[in-house]
N, C-alpha and C. Protein backbone atom coordinates (compact mmCIF):
# COMPACT_ATOMS: atom_id res chain seq x y z
N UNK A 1 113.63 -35.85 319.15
CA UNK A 1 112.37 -35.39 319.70
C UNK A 1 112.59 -34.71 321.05
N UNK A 2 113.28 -35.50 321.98
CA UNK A 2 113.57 -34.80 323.19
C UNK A 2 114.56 -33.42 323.18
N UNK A 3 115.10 -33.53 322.65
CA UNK A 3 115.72 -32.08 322.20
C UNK A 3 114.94 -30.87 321.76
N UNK A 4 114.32 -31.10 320.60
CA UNK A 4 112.84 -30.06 320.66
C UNK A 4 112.18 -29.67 321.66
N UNK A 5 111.70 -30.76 322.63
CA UNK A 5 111.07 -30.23 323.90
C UNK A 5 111.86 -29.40 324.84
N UNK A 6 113.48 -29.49 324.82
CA UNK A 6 114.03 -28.89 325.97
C UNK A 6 113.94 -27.44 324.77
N UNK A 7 113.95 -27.13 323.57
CA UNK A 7 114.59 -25.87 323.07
C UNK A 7 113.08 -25.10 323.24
N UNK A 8 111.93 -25.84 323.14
CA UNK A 8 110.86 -25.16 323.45
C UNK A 8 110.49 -24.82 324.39
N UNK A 9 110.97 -25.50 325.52
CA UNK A 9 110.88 -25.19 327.45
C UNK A 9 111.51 -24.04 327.48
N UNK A 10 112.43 -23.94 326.61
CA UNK A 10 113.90 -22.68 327.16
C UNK A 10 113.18 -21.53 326.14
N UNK A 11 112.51 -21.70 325.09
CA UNK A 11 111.51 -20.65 324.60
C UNK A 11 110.55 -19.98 324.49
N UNK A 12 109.48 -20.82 325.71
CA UNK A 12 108.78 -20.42 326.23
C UNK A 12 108.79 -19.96 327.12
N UNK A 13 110.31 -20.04 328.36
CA UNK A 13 110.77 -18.71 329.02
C UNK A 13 110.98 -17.31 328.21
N UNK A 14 111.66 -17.79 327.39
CA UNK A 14 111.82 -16.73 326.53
C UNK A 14 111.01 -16.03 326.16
N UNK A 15 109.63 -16.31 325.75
CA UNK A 15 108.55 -15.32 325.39
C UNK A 15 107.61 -14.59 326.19
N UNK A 16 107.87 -15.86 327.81
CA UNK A 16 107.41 -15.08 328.62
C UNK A 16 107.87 -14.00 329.16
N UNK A 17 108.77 -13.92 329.40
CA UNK A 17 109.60 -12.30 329.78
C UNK A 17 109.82 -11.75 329.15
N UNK A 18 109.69 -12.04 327.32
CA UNK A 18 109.45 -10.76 326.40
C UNK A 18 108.22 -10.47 327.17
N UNK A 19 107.01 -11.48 327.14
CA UNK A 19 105.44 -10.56 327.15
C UNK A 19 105.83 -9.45 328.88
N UNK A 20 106.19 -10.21 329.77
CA UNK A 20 106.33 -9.61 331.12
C UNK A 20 107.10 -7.94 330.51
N UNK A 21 108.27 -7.84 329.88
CA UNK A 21 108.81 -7.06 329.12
C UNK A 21 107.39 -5.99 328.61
N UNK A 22 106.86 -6.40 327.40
CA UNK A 22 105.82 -6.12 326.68
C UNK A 22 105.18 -5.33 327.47
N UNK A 23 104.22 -6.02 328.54
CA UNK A 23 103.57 -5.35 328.94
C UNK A 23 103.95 -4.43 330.19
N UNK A 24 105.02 -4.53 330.76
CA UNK A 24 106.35 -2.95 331.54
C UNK A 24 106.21 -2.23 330.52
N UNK A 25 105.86 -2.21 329.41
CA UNK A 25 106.13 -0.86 328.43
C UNK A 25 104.44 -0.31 328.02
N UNK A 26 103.53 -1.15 327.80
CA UNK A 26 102.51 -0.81 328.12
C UNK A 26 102.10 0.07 329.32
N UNK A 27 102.09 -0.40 329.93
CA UNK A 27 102.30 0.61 331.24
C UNK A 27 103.25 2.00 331.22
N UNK A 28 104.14 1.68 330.51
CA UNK A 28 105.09 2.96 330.43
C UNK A 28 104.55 3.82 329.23
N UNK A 29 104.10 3.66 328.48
CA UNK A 29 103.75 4.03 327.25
C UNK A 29 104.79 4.34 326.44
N UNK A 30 105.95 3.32 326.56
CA UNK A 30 106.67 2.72 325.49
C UNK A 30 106.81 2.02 324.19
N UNK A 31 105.71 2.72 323.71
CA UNK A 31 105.35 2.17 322.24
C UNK A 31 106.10 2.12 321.18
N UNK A 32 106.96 2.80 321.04
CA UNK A 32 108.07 2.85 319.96
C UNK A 32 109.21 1.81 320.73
N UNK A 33 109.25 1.48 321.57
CA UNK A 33 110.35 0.63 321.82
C UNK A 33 109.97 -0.56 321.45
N UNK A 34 108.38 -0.74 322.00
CA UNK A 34 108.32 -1.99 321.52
C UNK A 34 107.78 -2.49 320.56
N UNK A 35 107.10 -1.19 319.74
CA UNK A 35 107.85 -1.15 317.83
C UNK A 35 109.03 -1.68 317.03
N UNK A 36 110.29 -1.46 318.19
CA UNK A 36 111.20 -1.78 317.86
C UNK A 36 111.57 -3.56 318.40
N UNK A 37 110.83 -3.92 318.81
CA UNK A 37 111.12 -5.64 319.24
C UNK A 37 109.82 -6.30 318.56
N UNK A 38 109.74 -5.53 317.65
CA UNK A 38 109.01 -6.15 316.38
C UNK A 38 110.30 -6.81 315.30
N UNK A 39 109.49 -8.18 314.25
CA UNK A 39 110.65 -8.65 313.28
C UNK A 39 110.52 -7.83 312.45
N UNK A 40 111.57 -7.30 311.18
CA UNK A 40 111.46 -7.18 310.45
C UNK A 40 109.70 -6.88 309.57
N UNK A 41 109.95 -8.36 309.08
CA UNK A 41 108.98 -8.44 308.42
C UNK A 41 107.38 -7.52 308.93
N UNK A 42 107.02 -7.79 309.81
CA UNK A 42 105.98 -7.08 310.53
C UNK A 42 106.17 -5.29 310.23
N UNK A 43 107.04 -5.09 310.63
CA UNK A 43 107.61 -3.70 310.74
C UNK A 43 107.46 -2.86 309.32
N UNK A 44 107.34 -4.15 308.31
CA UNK A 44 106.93 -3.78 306.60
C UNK A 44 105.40 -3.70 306.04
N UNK A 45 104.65 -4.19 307.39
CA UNK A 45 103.47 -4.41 307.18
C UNK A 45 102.84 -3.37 308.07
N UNK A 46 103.43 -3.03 308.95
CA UNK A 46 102.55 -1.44 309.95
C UNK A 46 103.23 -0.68 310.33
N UNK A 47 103.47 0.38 310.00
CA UNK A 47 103.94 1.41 310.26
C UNK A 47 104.35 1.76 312.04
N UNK A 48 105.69 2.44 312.27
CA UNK A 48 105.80 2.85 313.48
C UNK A 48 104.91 3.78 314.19
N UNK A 49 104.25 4.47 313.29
CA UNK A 49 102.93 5.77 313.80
C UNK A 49 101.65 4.86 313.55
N UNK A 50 101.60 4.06 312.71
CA UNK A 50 100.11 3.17 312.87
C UNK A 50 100.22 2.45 314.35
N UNK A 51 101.39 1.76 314.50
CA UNK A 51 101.55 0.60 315.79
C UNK A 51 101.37 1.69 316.90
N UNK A 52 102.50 2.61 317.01
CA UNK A 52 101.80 3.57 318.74
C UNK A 52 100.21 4.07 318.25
N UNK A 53 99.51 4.32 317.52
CA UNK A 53 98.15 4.93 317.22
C UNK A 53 97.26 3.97 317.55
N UNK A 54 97.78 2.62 317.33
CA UNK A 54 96.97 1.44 317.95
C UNK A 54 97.26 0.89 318.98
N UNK A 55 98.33 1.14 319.40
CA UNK A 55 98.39 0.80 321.20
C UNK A 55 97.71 2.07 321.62
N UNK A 56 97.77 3.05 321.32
CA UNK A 56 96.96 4.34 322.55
C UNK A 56 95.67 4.31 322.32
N UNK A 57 95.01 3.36 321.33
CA UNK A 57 93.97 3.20 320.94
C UNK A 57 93.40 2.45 322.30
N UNK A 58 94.31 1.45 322.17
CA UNK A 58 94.01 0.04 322.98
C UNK A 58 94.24 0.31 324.60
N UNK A 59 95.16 1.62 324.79
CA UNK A 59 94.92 1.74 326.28
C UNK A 59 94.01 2.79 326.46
N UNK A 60 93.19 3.55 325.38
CA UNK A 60 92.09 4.30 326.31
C UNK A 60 90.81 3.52 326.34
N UNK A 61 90.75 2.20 325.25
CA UNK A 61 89.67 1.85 325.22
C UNK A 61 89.66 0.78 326.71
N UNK A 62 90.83 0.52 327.09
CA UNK A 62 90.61 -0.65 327.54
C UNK A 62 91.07 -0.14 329.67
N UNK A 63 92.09 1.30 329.35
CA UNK A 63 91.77 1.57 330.51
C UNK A 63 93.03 0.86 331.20
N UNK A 64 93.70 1.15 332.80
CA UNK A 64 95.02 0.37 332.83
C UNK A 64 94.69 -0.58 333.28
N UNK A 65 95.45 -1.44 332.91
CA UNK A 65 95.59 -2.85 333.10
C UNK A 65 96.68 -3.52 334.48
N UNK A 66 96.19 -4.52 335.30
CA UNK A 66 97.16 -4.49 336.15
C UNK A 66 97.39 -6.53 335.27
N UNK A 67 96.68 -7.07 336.08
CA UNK A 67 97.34 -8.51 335.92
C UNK A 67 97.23 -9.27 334.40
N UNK A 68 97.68 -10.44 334.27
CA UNK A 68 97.32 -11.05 333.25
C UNK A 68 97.51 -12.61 333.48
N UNK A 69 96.81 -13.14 332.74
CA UNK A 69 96.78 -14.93 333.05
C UNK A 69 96.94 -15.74 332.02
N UNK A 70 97.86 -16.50 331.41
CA UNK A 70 98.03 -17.11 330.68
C UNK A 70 97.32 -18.10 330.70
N UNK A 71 96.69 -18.27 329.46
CA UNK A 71 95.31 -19.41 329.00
C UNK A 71 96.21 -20.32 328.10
N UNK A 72 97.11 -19.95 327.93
CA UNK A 72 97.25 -21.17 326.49
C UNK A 72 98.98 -20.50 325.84
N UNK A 73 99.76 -21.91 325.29
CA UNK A 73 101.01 -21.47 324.57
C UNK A 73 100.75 -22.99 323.97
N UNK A 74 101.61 -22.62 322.38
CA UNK A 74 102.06 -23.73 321.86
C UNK A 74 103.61 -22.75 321.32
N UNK A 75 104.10 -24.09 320.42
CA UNK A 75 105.12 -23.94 319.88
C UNK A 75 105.53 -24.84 318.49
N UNK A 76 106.66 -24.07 317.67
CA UNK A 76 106.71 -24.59 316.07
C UNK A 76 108.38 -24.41 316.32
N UNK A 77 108.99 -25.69 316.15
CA UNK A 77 110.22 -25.44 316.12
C UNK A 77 110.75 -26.04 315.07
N UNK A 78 111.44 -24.85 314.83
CA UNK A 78 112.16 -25.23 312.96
C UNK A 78 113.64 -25.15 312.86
N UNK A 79 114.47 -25.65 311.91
CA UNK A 79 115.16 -25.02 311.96
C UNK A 79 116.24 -23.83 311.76
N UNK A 80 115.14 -22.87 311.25
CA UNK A 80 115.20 -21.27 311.70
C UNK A 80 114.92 -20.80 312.46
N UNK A 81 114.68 -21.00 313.73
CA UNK A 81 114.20 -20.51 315.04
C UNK A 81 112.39 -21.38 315.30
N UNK A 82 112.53 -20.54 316.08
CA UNK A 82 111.32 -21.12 317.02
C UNK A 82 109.93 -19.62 317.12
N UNK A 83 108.95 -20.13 317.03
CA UNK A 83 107.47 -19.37 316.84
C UNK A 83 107.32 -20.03 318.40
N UNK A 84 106.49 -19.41 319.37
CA UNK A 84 105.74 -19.49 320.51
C UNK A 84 104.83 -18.14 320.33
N UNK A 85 103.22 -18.99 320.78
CA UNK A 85 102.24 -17.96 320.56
C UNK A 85 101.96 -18.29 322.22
N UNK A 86 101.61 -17.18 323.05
CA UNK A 86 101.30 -17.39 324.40
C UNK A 86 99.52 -16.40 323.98
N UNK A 87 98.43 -16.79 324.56
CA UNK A 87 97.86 -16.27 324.84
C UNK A 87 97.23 -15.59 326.35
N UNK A 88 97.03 -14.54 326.58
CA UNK A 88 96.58 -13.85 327.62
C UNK A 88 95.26 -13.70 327.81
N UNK A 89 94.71 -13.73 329.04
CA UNK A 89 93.71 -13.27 329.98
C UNK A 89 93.95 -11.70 330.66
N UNK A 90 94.13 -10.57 330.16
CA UNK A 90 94.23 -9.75 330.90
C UNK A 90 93.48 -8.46 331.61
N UNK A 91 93.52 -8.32 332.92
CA UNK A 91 92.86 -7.95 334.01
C UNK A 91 92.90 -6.14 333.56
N UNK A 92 91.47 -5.29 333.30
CA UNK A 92 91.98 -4.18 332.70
C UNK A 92 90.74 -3.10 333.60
N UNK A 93 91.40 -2.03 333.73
CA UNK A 93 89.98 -0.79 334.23
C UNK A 93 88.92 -0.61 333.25
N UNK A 94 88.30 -1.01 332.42
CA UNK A 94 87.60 0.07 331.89
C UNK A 94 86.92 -1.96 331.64
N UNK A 95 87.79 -2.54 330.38
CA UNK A 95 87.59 -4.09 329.87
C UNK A 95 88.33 -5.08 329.58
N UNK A 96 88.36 -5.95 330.06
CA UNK A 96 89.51 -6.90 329.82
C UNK A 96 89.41 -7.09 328.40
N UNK A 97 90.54 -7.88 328.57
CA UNK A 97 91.04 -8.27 327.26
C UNK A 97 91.93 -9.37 326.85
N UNK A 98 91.20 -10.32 325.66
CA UNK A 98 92.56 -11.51 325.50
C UNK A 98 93.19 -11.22 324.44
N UNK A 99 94.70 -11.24 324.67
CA UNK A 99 95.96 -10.93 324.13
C UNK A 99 96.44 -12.62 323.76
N UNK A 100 96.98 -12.34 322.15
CA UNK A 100 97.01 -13.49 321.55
C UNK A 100 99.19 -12.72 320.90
N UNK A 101 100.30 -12.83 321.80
CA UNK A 101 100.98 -12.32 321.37
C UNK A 101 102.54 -13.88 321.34
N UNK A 102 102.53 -13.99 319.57
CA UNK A 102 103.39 -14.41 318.71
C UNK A 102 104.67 -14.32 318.32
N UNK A 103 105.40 -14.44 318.99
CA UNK A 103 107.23 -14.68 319.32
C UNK A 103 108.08 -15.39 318.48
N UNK A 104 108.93 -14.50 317.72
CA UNK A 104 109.68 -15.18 316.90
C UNK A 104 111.12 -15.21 317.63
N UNK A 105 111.68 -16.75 317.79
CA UNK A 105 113.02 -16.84 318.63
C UNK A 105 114.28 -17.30 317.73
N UNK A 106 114.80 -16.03 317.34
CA UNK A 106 116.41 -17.09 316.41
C UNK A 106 117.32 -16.13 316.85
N UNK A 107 118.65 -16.95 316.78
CA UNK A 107 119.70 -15.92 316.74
C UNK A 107 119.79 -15.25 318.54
N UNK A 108 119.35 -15.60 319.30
CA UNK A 108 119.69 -15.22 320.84
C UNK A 108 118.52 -14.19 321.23
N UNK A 109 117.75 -13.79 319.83
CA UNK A 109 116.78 -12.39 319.97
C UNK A 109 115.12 -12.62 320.40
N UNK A 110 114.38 -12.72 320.75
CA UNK A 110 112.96 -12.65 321.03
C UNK A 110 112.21 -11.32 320.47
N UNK A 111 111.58 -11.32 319.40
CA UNK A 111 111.15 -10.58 318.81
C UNK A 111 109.50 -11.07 318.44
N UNK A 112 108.58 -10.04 318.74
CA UNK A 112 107.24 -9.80 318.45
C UNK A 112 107.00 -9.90 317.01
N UNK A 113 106.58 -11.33 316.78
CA UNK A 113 105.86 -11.08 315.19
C UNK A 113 104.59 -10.97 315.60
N UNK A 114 103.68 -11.10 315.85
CA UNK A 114 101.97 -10.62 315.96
C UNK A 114 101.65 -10.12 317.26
N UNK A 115 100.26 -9.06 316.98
CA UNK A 115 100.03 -8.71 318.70
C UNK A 115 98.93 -8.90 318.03
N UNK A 116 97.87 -9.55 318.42
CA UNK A 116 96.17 -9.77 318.14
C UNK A 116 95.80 -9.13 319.82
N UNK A 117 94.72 -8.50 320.04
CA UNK A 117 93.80 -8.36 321.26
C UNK A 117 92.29 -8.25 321.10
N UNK A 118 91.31 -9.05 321.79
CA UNK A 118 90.54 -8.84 321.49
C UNK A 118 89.62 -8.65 322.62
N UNK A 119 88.73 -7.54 322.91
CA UNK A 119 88.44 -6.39 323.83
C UNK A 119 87.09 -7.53 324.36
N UNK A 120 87.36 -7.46 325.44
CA UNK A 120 85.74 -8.11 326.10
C UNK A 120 85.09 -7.27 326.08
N UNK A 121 83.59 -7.54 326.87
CA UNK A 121 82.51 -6.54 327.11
C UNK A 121 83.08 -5.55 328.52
N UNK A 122 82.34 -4.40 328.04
CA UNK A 122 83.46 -3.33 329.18
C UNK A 122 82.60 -3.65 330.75
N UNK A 123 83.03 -3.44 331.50
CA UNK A 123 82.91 -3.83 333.10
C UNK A 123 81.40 -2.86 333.19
């Protein structure tokens, strides 16, 4: 049991500096990169021109974004890696928005299996 808790402490660093990561490319409008720190599987389910068409979606609707606040993480540790879902509070020009983004950890890699956002009322 105590072993689980330390591999989930050390994975929930892990997902946080993917998201810190994540969202440096948001800002950059690095969408294909971080297309590419998508799993597999995901990557079979949306297209590389659907995923940037829905991030540029998501930054004109929502306008730039500076901070963000973490509301909530759990974790599923298996042994095939580790799932951490962190959810966000984030601080945006136009409307915030909570970011619900799902981390798949095996193999040394941190990779984006889900990005959910869901748009508050605009300012």
């Amino acid at each position: 049991m105590g072993l689980q808790g330390c591999n989930a402490d050390k994975s929930f660093d892990e997902a946080e500096e993917a998201t810190r990561v994540f969202h440096q490319r948001i800002v950059q409008k690095d969408y294909k990169a971080m297309y590419g720190d998508r799993t597999e599987s995901t990557k079979k389910t949306l297209s590389e021109r659907d995923f940037v068409n829905l991030m540029e979606l998501i930054a004109r609707d929502a306008g730039s974004c500076s901070s963000s606040v973490l509301q909530s993480k759990n974790a599923l540790v298996t042994p095939n890696g580790t799932m951490i879902q962190l959810v966000y509070r984030r601080q945006c020009e136009k409307r915030n928005l909570i970011e619900q983004l799902d981390w798949y950890i095996a193999g040394g890699k941190c990779l984006l299996n889900e990005y959910h956002v869901t748009p508050l009322s605009p300012h």
